[in-house]
C-alpha atoms as a PDB file:
ATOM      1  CA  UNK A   1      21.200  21.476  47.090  1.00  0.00           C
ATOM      2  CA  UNK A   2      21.029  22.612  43.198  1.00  0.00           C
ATOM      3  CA  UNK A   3      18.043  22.919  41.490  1.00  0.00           C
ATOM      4  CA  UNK A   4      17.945  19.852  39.369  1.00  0.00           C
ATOM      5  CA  UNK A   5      18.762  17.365  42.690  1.00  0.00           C
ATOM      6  CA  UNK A   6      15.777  19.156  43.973  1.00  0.00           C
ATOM      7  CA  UNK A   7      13.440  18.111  41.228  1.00  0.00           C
ATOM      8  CA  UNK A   8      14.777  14.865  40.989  1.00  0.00           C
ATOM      9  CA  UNK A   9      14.148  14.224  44.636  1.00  0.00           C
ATOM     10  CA  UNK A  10      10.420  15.592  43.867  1.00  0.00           C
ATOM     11  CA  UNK A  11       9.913  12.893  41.318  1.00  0.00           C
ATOM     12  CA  UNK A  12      11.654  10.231  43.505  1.00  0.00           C
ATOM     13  CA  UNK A  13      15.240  10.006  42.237  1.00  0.00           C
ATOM     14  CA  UNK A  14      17.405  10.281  45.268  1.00  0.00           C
ATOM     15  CA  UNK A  15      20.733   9.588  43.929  1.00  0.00           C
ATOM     16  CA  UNK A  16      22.550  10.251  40.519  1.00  0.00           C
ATOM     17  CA  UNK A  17      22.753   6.208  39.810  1.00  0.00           C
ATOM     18  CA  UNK A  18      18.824   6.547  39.396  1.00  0.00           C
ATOM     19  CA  UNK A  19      18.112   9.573  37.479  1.00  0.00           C
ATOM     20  CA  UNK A  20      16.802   8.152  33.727  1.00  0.00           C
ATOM     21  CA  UNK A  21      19.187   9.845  30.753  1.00  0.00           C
ATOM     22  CA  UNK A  22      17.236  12.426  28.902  1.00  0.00           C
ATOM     23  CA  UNK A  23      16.872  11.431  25.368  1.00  0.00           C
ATOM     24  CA  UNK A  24      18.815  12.912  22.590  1.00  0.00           C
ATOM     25  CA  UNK A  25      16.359  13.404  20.045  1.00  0.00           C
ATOM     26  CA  UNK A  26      14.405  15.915  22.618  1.00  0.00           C
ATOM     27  CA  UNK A  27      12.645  19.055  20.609  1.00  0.00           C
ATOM     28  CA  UNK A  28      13.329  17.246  17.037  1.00  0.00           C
ATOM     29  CA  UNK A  29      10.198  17.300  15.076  1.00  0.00           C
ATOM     30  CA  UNK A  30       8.638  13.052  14.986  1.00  0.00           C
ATOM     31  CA  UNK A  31       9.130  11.679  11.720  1.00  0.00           C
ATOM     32  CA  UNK A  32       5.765  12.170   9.918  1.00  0.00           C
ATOM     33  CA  UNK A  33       4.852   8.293   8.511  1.00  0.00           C
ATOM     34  CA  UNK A  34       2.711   8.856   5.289  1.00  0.00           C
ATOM     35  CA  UNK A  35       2.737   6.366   1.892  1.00  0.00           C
ATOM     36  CA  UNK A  36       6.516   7.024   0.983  1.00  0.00           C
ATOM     37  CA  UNK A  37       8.392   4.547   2.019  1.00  0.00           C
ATOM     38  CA  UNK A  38      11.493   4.719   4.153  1.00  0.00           C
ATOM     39  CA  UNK A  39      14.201   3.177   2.732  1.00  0.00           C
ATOM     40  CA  UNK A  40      16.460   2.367   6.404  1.00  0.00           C
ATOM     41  CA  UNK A  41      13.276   0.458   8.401  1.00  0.00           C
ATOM     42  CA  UNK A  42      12.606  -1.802   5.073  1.00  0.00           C
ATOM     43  CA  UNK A  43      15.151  -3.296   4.446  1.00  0.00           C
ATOM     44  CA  UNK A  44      13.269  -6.108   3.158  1.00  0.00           C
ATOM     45  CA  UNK A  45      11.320  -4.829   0.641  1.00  0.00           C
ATOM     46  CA  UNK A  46       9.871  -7.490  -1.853  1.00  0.00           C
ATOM     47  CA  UNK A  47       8.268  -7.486  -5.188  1.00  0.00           C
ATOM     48  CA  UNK A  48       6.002 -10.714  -6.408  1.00  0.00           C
ATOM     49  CA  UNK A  49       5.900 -11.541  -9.984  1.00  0.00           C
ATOM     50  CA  UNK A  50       3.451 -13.498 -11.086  1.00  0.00           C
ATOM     51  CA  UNK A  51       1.997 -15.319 -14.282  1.00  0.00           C
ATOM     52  CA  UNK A  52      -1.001 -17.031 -12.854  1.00  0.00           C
ATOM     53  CA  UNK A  53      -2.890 -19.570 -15.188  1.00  0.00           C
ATOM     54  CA  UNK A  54      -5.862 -20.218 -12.872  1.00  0.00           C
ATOM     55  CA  UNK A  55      -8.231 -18.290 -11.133  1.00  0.00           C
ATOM     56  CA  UNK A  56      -7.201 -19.825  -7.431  1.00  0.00           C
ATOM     57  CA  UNK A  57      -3.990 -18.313  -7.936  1.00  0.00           C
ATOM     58  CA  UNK A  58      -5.430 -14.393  -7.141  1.00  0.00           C
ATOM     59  CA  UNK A  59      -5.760 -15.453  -3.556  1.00  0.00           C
ATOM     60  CA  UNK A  60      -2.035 -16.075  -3.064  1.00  0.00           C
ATOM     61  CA  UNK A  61      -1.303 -13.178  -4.477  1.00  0.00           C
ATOM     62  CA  UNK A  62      -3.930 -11.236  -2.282  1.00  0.00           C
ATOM     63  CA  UNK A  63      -1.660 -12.428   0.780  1.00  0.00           C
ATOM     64  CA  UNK A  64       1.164 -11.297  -0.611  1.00  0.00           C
ATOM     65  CA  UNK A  65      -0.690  -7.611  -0.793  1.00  0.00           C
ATOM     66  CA  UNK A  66      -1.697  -7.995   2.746  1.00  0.00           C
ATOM     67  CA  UNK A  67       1.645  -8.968   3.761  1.00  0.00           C
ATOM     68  CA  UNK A  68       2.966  -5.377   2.457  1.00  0.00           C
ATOM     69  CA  UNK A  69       4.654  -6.705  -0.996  1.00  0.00           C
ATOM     70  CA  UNK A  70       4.084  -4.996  -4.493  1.00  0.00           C
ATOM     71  CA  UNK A  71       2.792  -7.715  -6.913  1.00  0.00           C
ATOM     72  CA  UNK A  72       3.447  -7.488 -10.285  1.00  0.00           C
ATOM     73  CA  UNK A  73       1.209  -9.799 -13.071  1.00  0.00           C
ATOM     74  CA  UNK A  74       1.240 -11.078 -16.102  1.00  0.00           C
ATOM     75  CA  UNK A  75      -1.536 -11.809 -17.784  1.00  0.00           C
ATOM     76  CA  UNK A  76      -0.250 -14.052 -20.564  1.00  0.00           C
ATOM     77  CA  UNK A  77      -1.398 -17.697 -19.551  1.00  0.00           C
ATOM     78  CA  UNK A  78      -5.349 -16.697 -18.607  1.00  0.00           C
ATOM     79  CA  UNK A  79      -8.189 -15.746 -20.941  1.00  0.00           C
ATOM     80  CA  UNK A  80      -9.320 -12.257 -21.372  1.00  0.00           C
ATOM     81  CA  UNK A  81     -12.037 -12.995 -18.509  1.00  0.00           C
ATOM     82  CA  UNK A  82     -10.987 -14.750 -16.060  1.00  0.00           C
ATOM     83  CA  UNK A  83      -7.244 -12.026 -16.743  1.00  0.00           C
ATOM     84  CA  UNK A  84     -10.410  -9.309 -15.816  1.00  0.00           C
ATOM     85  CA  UNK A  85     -11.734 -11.552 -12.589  1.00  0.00           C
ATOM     86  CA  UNK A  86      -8.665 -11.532 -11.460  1.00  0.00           C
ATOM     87  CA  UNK A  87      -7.810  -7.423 -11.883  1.00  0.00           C
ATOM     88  CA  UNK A  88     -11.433  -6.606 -10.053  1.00  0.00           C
ATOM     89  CA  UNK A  89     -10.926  -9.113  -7.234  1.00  0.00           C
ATOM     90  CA  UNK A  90      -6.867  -7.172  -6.759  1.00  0.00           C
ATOM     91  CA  UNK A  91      -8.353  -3.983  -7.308  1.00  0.00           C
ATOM     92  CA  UNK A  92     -11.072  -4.815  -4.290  1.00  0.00           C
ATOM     93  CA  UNK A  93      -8.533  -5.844  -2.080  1.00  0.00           C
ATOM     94  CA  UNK A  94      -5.901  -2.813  -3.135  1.00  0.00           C
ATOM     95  CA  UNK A  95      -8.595  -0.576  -2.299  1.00  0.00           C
ATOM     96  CA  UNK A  96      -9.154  -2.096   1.234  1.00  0.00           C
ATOM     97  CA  UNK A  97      -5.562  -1.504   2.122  1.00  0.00           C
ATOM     98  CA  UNK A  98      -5.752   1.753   0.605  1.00  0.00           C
ATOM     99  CA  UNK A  99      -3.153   1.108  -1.901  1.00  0.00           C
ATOM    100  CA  UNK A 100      -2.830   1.426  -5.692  1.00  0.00           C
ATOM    101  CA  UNK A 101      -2.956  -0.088  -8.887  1.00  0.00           C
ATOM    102  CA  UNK A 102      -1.306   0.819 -12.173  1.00  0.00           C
ATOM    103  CA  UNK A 103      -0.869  -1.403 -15.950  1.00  0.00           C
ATOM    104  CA  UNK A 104       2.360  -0.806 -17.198  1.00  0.00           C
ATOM    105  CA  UNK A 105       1.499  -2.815 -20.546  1.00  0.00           C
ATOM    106  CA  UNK A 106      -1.237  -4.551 -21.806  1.00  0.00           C
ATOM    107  CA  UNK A 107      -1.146  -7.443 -19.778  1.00  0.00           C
ATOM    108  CA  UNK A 108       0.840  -6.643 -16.837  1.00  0.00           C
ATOM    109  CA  UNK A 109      -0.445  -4.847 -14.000  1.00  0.00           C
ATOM    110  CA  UNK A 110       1.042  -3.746 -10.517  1.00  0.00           C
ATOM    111  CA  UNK A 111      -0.513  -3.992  -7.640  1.00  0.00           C
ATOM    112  CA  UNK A 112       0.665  -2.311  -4.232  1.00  0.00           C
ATOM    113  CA  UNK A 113      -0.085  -2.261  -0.479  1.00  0.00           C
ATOM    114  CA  UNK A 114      -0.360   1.364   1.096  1.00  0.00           C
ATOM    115  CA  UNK A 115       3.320   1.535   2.139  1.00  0.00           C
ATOM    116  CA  UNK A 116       4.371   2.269  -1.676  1.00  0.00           C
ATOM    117  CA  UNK A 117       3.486   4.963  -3.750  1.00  0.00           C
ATOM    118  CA  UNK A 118       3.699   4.581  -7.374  1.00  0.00           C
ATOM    119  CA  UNK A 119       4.265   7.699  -9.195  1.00  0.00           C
ATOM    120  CA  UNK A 120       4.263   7.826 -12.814  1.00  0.00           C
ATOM    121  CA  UNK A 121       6.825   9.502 -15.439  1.00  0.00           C
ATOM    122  CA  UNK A 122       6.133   9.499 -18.782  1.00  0.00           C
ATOM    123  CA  UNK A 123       9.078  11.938 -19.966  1.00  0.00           C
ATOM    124  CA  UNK A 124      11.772   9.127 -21.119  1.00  0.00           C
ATOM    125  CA  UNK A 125      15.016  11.215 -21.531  1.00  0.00           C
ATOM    126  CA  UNK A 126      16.235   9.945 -24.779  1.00  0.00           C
ATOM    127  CA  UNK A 127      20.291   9.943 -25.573  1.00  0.00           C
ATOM    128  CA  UNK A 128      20.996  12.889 -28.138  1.00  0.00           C
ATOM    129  CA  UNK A 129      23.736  12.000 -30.484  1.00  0.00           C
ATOM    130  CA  UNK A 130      26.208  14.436 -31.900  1.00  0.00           C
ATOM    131  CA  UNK A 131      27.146  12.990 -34.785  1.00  0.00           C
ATOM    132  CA  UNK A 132      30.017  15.390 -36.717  1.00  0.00           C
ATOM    133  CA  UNK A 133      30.176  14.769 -40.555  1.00  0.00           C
END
């Protein structure tokens, strides 16, 4: 009797049919799961954008945070205060999902769940023309 029929008779396998296969990722390091997002398990990735024109709309968009989507608003169609209601009351619930926030303009803000990272770049490579006389 070889070595490895012995142990598998130690841990109850008596015959071949029954021994379990040994995994093939065995001594790979785990994937480490941080805020970058992995771009094979979501394949459904979705982005919100919204134009709200009444305070009762910040809730919807809440959900949509909570359900893992990015929401993008713009601010356009709601006065300066209730435009500001509306940021704190995101921002509160960004910061309980331990996302992030970011305006891109004036009035348009994003607004993400902890699963995206938003990184910002402000070096915009610009085309250089040649232009031979």
């Amino acid at each position: 009797m070889d070595i490895w029929k012995a142990f598998c008779n130690w841990f109850g396998f008596e015959d071949e049919e029954t021994i379990p296969a040994i995994p093939e990722n065995i001594g790979q390091d785990p994937v480490k799961k941080n805020n970058r997002l992995d771009i094979n398990s979501n394949k459904s990735m979705k982005i919100i954008l919204c134009e709200p024109e009444v305070f009762e709309e910040v809730q919807a968009m809440a959900g949509h945070l909570k359900n893992g989507k990015q929401v993008v608003i713009r601010f356009d169609s709601v006065s300066s205060e209730v435009a500001q209601r509306m940021i704190d009351f995101l921002a509160g619930v960004v910061f309980s999902l331990n996302g992030q926030s970011q305006q891109v303009e004036q009035n348009i803000f994003l607004f993400a769940p902890s699963n995206v990272e938003i990184s910002q770049d402000l070096r915009i490579a610009k085309p250089r023309l040649n232009i031979a006389n």
